[in-house]
Structures are given as C-alpha cells and as structure tokens.
PDB file of N, CA and C in Angstrom:
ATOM      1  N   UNK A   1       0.813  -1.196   0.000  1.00  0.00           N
ATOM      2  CA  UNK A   1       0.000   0.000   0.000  1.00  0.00           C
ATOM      3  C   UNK A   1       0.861   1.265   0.000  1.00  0.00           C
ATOM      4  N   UNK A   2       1.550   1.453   1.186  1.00  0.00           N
ATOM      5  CA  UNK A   2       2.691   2.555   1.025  1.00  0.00           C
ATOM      6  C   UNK A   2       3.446   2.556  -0.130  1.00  0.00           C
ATOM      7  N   UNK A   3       3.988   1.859  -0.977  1.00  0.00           N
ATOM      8  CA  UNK A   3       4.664   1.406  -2.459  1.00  0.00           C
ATOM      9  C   UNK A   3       4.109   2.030  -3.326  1.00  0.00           C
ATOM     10  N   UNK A   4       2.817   1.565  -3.399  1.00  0.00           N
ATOM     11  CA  UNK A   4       1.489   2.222  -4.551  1.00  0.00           C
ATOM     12  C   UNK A   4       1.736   3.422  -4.112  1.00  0.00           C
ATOM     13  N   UNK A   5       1.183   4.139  -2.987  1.00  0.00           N
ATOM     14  CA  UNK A   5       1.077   5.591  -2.824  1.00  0.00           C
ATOM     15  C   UNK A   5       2.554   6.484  -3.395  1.00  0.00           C
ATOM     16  N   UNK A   6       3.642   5.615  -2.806  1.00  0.00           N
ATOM     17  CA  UNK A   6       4.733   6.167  -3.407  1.00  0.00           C
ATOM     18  C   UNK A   6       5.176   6.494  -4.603  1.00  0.00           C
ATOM     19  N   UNK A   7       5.102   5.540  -5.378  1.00  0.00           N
ATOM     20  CA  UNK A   7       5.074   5.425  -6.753  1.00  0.00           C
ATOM     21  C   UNK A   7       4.265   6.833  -7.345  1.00  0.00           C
ATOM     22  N   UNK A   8       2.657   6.713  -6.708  1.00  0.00           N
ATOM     23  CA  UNK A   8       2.405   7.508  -7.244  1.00  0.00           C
ATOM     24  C   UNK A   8       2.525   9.826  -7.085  1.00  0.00           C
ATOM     25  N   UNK A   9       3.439   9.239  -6.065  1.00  0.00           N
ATOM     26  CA  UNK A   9       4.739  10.399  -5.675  1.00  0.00           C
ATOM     27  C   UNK A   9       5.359  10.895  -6.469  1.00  0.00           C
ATOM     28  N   UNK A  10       6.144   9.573  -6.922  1.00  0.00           N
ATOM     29  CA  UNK A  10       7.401  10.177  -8.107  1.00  0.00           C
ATOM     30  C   UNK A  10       6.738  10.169  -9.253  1.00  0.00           C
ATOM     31  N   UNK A  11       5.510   9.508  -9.397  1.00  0.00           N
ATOM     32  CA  UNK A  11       4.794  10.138 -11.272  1.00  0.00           C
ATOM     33  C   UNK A  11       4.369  11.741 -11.120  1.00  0.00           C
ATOM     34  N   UNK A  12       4.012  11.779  -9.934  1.00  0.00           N
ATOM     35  CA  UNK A  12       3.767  13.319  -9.548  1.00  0.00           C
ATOM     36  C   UNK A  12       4.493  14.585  -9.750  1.00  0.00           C
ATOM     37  N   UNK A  13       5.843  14.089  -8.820  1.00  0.00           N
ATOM     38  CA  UNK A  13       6.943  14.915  -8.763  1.00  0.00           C
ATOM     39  C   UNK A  13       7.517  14.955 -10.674  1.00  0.00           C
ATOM     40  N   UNK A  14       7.659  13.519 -11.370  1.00  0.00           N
ATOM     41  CA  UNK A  14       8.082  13.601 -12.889  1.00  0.00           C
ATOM     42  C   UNK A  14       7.329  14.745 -13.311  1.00  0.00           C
ATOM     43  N   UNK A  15       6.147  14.580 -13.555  1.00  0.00           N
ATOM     44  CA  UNK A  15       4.982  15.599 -13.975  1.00  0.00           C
ATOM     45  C   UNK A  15       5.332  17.003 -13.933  1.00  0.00           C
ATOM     46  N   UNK A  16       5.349  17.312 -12.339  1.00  0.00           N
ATOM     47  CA  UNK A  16       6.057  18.554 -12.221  1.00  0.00           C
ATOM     48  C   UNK A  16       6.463  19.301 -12.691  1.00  0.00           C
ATOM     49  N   UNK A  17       7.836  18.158 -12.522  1.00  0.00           N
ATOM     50  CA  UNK A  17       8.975  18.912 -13.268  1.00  0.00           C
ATOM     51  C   UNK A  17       9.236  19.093 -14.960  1.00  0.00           C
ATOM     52  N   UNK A  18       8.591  18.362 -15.542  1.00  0.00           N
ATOM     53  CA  UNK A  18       8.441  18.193 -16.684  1.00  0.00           C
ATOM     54  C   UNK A  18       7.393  19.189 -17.158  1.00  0.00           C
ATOM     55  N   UNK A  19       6.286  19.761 -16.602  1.00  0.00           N
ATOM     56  CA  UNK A  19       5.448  20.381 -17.339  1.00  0.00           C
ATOM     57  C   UNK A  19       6.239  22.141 -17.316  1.00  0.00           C
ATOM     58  N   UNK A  20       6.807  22.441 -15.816  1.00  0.00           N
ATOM     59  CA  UNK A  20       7.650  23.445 -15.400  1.00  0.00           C
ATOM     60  C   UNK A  20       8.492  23.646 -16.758  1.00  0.00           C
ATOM     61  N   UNK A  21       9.339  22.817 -16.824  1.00  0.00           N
ATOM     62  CA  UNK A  21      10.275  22.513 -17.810  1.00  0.00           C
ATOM     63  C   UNK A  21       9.638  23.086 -19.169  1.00  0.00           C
ATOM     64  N   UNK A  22       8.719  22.313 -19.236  1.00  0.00           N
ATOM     65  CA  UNK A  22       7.925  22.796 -21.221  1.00  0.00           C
ATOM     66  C   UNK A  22       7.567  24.381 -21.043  1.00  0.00           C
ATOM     67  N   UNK A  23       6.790  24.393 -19.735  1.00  0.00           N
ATOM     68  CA  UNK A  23       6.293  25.748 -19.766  1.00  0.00           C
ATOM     69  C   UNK A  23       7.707  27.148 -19.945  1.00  0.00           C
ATOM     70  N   UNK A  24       8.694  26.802 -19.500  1.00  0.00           N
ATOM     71  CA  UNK A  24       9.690  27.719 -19.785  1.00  0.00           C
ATOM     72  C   UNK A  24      10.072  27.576 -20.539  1.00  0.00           C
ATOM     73  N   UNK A  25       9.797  27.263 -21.654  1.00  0.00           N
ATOM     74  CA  UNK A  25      10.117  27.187 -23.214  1.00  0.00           C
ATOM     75  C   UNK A  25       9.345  28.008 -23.645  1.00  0.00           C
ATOM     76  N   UNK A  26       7.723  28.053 -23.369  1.00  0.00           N
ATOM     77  CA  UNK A  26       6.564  28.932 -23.749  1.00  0.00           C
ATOM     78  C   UNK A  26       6.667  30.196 -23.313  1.00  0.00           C
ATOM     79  N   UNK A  27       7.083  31.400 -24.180  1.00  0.00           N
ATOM     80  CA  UNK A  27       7.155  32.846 -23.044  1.00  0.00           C
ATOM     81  C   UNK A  27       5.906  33.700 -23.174  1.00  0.00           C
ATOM     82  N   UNK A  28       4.627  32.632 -23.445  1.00  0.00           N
ATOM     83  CA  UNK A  28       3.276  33.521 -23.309  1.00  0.00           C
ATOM     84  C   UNK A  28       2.502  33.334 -22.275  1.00  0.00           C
ATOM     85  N   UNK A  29       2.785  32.349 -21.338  1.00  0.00           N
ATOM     86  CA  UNK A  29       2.374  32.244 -19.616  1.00  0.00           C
ATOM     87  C   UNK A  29       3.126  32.845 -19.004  1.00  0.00           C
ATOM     88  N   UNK A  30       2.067  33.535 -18.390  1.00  0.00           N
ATOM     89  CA  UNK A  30       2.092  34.617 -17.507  1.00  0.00           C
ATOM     90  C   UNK A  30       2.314  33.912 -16.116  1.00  0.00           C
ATOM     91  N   UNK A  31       3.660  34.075 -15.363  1.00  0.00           N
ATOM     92  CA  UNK A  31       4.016  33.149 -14.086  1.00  0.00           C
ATOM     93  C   UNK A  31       3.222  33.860 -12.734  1.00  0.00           C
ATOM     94  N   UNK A  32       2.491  34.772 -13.040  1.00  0.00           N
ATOM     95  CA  UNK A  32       1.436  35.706 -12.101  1.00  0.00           C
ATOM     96  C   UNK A  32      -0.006  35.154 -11.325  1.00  0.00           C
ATOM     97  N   UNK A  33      -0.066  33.996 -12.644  1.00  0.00           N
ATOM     98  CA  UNK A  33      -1.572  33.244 -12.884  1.00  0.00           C
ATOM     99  C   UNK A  33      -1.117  32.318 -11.662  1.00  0.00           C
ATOM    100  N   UNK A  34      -2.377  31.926 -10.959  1.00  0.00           N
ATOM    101  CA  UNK A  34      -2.829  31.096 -10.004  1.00  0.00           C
ATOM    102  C   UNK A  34      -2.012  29.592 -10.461  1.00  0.00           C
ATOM    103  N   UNK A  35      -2.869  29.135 -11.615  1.00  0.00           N
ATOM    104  CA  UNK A  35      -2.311  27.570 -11.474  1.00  0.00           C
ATOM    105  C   UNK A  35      -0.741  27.694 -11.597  1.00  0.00           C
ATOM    106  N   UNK A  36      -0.145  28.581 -12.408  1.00  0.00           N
ATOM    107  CA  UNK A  36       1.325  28.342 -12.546  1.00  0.00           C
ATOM    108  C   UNK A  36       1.851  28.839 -11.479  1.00  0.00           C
ATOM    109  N   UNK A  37       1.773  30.000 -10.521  1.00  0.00           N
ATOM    110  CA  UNK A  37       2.216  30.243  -9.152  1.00  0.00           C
ATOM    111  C   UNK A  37       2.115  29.482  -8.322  1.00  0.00           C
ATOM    112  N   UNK A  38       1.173  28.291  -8.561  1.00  0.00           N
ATOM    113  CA  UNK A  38       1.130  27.163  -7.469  1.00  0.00           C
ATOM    114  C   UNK A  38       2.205  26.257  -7.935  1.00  0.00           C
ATOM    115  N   UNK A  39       2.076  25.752  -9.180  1.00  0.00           N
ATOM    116  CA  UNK A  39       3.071  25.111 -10.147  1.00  0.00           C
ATOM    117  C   UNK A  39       4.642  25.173  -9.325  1.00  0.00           C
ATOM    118  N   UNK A  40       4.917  26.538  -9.812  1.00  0.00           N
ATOM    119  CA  UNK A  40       6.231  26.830  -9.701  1.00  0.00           C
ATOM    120  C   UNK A  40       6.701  26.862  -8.200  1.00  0.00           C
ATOM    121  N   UNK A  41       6.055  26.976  -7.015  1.00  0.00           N
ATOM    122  CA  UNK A  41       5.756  26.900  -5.979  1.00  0.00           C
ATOM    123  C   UNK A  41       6.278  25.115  -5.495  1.00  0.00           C
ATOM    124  N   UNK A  42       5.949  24.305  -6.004  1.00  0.00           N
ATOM    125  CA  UNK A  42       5.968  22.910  -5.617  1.00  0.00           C
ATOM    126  C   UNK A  42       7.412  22.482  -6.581  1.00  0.00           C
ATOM    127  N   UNK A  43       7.452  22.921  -7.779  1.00  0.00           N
ATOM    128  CA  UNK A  43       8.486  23.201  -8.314  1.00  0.00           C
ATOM    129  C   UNK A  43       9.735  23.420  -7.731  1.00  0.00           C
ATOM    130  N   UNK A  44       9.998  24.574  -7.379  1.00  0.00           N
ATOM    131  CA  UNK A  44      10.947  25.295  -6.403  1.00  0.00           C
ATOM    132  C   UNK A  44      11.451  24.196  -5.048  1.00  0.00           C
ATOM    133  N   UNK A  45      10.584  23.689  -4.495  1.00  0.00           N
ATOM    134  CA  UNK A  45      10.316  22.996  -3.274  1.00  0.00           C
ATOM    135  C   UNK A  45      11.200  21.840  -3.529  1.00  0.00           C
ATOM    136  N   UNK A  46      10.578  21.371  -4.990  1.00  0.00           N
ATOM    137  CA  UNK A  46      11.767  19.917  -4.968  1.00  0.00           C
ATOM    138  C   UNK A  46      12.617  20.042  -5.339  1.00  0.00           C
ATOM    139  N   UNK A  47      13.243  21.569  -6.181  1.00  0.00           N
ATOM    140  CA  UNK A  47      14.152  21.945  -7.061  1.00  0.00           C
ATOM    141  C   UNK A  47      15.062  22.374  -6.574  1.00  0.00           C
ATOM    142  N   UNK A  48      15.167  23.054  -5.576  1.00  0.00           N
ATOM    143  CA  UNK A  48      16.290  23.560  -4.393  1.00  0.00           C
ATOM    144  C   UNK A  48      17.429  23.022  -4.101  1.00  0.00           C
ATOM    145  N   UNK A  49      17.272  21.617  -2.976  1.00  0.00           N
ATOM    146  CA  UNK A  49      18.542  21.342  -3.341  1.00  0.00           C
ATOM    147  C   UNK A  49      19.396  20.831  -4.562  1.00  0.00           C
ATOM    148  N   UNK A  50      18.690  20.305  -5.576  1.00  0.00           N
ATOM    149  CA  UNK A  50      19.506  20.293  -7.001  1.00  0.00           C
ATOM    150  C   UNK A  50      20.140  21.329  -7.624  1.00  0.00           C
ATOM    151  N   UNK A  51      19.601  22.501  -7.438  1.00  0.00           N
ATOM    152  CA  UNK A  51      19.879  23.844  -8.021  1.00  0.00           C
ATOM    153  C   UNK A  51      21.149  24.581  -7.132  1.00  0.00           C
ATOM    154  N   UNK A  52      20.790  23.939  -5.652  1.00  0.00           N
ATOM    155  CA  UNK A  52      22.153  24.881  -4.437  1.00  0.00           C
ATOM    156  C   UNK A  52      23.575  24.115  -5.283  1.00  0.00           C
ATOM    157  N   UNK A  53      23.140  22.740  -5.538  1.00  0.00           N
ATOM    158  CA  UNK A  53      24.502  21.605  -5.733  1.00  0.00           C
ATOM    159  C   UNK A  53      24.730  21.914  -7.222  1.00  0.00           C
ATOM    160  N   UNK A  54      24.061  21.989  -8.215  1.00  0.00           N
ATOM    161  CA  UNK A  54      24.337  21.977  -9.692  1.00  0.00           C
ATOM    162  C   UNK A  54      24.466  23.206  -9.864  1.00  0.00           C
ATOM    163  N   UNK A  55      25.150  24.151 -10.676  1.00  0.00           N
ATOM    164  CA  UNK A  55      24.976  25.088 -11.390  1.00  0.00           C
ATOM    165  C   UNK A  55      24.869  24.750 -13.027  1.00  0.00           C
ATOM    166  N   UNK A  56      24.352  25.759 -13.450  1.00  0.00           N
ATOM    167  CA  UNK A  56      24.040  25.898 -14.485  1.00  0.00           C
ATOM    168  C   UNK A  56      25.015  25.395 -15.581  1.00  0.00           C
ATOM    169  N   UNK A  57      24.692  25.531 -16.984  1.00  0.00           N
ATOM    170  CA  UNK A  57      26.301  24.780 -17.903  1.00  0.00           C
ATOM    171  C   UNK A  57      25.677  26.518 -18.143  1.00  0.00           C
ATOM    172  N   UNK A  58      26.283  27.319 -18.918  1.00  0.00           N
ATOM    173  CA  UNK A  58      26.246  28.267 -19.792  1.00  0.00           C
ATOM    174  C   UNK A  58      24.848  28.910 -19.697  1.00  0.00           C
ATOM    175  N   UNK A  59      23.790  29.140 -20.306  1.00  0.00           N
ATOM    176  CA  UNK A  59      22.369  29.264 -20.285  1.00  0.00           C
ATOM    177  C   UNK A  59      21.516  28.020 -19.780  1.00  0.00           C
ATOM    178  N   UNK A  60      22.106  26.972 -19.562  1.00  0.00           N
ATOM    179  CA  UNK A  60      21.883  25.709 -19.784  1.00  0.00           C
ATOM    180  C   UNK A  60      21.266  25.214 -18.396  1.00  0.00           C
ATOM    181  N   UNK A  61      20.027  24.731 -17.655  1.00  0.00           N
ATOM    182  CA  UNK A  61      19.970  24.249 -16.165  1.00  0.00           C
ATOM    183  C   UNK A  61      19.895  22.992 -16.624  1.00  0.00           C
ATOM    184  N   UNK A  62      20.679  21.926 -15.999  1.00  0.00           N
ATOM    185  CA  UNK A  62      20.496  20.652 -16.468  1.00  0.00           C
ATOM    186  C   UNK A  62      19.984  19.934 -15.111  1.00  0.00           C
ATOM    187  N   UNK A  63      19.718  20.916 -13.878  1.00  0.00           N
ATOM    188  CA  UNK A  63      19.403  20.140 -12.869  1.00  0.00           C
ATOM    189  C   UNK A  63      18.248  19.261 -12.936  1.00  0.00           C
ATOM    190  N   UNK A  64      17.359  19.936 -13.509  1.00  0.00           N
ATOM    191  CA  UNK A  64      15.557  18.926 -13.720  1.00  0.00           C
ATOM    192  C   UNK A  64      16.370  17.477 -14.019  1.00  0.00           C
ATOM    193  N   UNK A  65      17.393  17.977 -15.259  1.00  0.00           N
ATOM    194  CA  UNK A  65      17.230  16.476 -15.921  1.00  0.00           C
ATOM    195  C   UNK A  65      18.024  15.347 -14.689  1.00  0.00           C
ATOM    196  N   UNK A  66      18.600  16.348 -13.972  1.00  0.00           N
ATOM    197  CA  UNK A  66      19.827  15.347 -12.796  1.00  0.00           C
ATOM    198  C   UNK A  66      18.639  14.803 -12.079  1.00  0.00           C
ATOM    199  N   UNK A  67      17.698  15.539 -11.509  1.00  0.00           N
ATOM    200  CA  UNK A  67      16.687  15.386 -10.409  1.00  0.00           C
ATOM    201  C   UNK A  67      15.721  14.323 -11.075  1.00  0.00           C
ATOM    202  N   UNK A  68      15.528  13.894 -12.364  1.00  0.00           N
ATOM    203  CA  UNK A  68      14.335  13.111 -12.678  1.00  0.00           C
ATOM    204  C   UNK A  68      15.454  11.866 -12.570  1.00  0.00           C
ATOM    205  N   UNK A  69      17.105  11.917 -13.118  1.00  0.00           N
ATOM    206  CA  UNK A  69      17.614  10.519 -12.842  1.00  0.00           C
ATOM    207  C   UNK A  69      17.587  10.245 -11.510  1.00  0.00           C
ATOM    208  N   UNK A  70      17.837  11.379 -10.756  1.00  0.00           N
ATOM    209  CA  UNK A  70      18.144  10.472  -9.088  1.00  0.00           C
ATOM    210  C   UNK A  70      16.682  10.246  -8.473  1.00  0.00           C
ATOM    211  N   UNK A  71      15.570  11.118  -8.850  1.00  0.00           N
ATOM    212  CA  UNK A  71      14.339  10.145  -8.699  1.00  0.00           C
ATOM    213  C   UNK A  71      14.147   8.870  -8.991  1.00  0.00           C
ATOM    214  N   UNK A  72      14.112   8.739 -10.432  1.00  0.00           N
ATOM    215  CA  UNK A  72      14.250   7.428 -11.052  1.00  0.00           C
ATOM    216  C   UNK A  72      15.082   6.553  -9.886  1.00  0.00           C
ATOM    217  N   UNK A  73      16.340   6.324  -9.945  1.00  0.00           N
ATOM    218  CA  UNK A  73      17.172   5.811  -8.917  1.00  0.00           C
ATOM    219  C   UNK A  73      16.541   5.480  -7.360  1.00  0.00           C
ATOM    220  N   UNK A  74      16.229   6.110  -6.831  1.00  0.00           N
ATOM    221  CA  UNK A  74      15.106   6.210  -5.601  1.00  0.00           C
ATOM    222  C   UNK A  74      14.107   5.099  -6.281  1.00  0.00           C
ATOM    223  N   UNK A  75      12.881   5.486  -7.147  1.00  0.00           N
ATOM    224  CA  UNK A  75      12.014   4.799  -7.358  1.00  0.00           C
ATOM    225  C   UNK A  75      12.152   3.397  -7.558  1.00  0.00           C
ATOM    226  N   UNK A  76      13.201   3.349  -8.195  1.00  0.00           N
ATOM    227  CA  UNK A  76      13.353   2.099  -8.698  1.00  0.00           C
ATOM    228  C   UNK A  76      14.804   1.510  -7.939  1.00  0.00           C
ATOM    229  N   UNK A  77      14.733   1.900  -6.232  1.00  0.00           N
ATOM    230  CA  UNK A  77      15.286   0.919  -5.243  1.00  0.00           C
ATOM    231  C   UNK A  77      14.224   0.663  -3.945  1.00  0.00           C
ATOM    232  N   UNK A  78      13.555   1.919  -3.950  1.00  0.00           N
ATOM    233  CA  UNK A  78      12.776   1.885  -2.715  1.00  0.00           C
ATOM    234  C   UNK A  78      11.606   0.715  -3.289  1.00  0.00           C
ATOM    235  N   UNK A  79      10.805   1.393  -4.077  1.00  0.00           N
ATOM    236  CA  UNK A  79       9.522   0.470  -4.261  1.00  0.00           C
ATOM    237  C   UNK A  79       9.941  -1.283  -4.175  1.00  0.00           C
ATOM    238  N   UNK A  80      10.558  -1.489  -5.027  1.00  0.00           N
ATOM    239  CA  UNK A  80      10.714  -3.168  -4.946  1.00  0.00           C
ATOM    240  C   UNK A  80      11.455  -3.772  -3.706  1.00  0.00           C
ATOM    241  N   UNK A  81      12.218  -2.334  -2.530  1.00  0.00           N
ATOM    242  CA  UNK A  81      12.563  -2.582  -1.643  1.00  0.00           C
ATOM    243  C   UNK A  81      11.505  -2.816  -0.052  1.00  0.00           C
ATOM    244  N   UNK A  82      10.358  -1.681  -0.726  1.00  0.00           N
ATOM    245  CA  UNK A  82       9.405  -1.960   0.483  1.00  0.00           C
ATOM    246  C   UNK A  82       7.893  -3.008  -0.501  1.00  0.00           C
ATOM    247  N   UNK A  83       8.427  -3.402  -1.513  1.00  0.00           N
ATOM    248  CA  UNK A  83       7.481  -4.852  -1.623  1.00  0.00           C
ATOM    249  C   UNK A  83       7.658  -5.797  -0.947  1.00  0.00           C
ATOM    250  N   UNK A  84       9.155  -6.136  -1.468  1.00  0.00           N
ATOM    251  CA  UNK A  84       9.374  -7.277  -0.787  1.00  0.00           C
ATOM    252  C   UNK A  84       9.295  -7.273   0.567  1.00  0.00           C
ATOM    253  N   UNK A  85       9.085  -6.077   1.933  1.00  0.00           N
ATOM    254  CA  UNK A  85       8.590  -6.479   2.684  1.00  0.00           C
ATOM    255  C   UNK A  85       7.388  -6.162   3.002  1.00  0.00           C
ATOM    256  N   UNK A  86       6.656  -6.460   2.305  1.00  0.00           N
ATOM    257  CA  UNK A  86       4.914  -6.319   1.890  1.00  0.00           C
ATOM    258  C   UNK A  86       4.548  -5.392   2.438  1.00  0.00           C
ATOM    259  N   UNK A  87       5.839  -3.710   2.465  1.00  0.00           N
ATOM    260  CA  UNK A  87       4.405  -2.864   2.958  1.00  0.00           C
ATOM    261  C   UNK A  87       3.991  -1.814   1.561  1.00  0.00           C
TER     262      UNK A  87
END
C-alpha cells in the first residue's frame, strides 16, 4: 500500500517537473496566474537542493534532468525494496 502511494509520488513529482520545464520554453504564460504560481511553488520545493549543488552549464539548467535521474534511482530501489517487505 505505502509502495502504490509512493510510486504515485514520483509520477507526480516527474509531472512537475516536466510540465515546469515545457512551460519555460513557452514565453506567453504569464508566471502571475494562479495555477502556474502554485506550479512553480511545488516546483521550487523539490528543485532547491539540485539547483544549491548543480549550477548551471552556460544558459543551460540541467538540474531537472539530474533530479528526474536520481528520482528514477530512488524509485526504482525503494519500491521493490518496500514490496518485498509487503508494505
């Protein structure tokens, strides 16, 4: 049960960061608006310490992409780690 819920954590957190990501490509949202101030808000939250530790390459933030591998990594030790003890 905790596994499932988790899982569906890190599809969450992917999401996130990934829609964050597209949307700063788009420079016709307005970051003022409600849903994206909440957005960027939860954003920020998981983005922090990747961003204190990584800097930038040139124009370049490559932290999202660091933060979705070491999620990944997490996801795919914890979950099959708390199956096997059936919680």
């Amino acid at each position: 049960m905790i596994s499932y819920f988790l899982s569906i954590i890190f599809k969450i957190i992917y999401l996130i960061i990934i829609l964050v990501v597209l949307l700063s490509w788009i420079p016709i949202f307005d970051t003022k608006k409600e849903p994206i101030v909440s957005l960027l808000k939860i954003y920020d939250f998981i983005m922090k310490p990747f961003k204190e530790v990584i800097p930038p390459i040139g124009m370049i933030d490559i932290s999202p992409l660091i933060a979705v591998i070491i999620f990944q990594i997490l996801e795919k030790t914890l979950l099959p780690l708390l199956e096997n003890l059936g919680i």
